[in-house]
Protein backbone atom coordinates (compact mmCIF):
# COMPACT_ATOMS: atom_id res chain seq x y z
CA UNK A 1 26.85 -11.90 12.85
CA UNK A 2 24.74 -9.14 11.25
CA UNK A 3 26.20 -6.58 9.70
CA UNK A 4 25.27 -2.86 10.77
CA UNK A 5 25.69 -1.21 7.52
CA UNK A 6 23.29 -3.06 5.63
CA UNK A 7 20.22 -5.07 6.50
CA UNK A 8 17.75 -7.66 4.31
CA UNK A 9 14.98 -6.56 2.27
CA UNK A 10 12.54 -9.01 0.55
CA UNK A 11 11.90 -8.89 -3.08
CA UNK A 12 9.03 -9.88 -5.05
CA UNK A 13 10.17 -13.79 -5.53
CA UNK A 14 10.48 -14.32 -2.04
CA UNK A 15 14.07 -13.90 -2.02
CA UNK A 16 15.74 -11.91 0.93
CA UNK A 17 18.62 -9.85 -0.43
CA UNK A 18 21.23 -7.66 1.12
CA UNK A 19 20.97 -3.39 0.87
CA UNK A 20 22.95 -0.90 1.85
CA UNK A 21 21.77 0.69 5.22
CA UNK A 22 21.06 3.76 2.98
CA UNK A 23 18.93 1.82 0.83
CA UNK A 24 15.15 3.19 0.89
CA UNK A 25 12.32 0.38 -1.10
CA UNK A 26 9.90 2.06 -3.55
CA UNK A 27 7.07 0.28 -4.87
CA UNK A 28 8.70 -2.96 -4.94
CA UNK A 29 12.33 -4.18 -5.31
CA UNK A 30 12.63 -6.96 -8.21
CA UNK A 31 15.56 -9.14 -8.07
CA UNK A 32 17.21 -10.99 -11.12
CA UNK A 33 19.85 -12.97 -12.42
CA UNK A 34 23.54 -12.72 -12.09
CA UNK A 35 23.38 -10.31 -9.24
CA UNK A 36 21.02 -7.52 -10.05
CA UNK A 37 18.45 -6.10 -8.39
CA UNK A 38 16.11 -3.16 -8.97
CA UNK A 39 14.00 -1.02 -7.07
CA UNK A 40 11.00 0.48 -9.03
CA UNK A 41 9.07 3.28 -8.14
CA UNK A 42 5.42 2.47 -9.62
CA UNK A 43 4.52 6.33 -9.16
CA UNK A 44 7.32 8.23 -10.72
CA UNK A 45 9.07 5.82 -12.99
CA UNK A 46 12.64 5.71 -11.58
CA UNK A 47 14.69 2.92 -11.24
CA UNK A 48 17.20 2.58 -9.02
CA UNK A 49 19.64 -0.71 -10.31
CA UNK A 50 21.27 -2.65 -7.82
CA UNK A 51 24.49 -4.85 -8.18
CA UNK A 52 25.84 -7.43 -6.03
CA UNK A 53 29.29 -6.97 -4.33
CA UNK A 54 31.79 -9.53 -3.37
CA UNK A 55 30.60 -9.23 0.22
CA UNK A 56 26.67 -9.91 -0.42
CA UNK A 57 25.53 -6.43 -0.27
CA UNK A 58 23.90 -5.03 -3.25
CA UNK A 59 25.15 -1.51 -4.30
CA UNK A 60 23.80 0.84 -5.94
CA UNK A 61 25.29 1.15 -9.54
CA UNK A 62 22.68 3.29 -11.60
CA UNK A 63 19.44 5.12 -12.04
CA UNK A 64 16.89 5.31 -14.99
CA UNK A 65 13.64 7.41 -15.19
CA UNK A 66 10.75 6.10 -17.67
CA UNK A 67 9.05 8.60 -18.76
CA UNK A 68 5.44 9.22 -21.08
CA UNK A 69 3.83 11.43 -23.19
CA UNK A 70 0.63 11.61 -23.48
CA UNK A 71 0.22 10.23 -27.49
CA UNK A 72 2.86 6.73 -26.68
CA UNK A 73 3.56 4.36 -23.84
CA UNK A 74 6.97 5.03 -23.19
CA UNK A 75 8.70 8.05 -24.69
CA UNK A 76 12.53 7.48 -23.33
CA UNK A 77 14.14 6.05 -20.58
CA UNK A 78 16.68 8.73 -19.44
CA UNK A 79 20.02 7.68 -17.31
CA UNK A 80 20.08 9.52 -14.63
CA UNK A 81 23.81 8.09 -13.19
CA UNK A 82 25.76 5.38 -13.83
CA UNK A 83 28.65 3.90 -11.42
CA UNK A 84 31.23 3.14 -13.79
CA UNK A 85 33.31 1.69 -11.20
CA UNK A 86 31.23 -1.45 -10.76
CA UNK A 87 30.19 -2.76 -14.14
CA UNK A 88 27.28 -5.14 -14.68
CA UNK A 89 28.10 -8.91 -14.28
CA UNK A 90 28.32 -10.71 -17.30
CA UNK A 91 28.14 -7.47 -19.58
């Protein structure tokens, strides 16, 4: 049975994961080991990190923005929030 609060989104492998129905895809979501998944924004740099929950769903357990000057590639990547509550896997 499918569950209404969440629905499946496809990342770049291939792979069908499970999002939260509040979830909203960017540029592209990338999913990787041990649970994670992340959904970059090609045009403003934030990234939205996605862990998996004991019932398949990934929530959402941070944000980062990359940011640039114009004299380097990548000045800083700022953390925007951070769910303390659900820890990365394996970290």
């Amino acid at each position: 049975m499918m569950k209404r609060d969440s629905y499946l989104v496809e990342a770049v492998s291939g792979r069908w994961i499970r999002l939260p129905e509040s979830f909203r895809k960017a540029s592209c979501v990338v999913d990787l080991p041990n649970g994670i998944a992340l959904n970059v924004s090609m045009k403003s740099g934030r990234i939205e990190i996605y862990v998996q929950a004991e019932d398949q769903v990934y929530r959402l357990s941070g944000e980062m923005q990359l940011e640039k000057d114009q004299h380097s590639a990548l000045n800083a990547a700022r953390i925007i929030h951070h769910n303390t509550a659900q820890a990365l896997p394996g970290y």
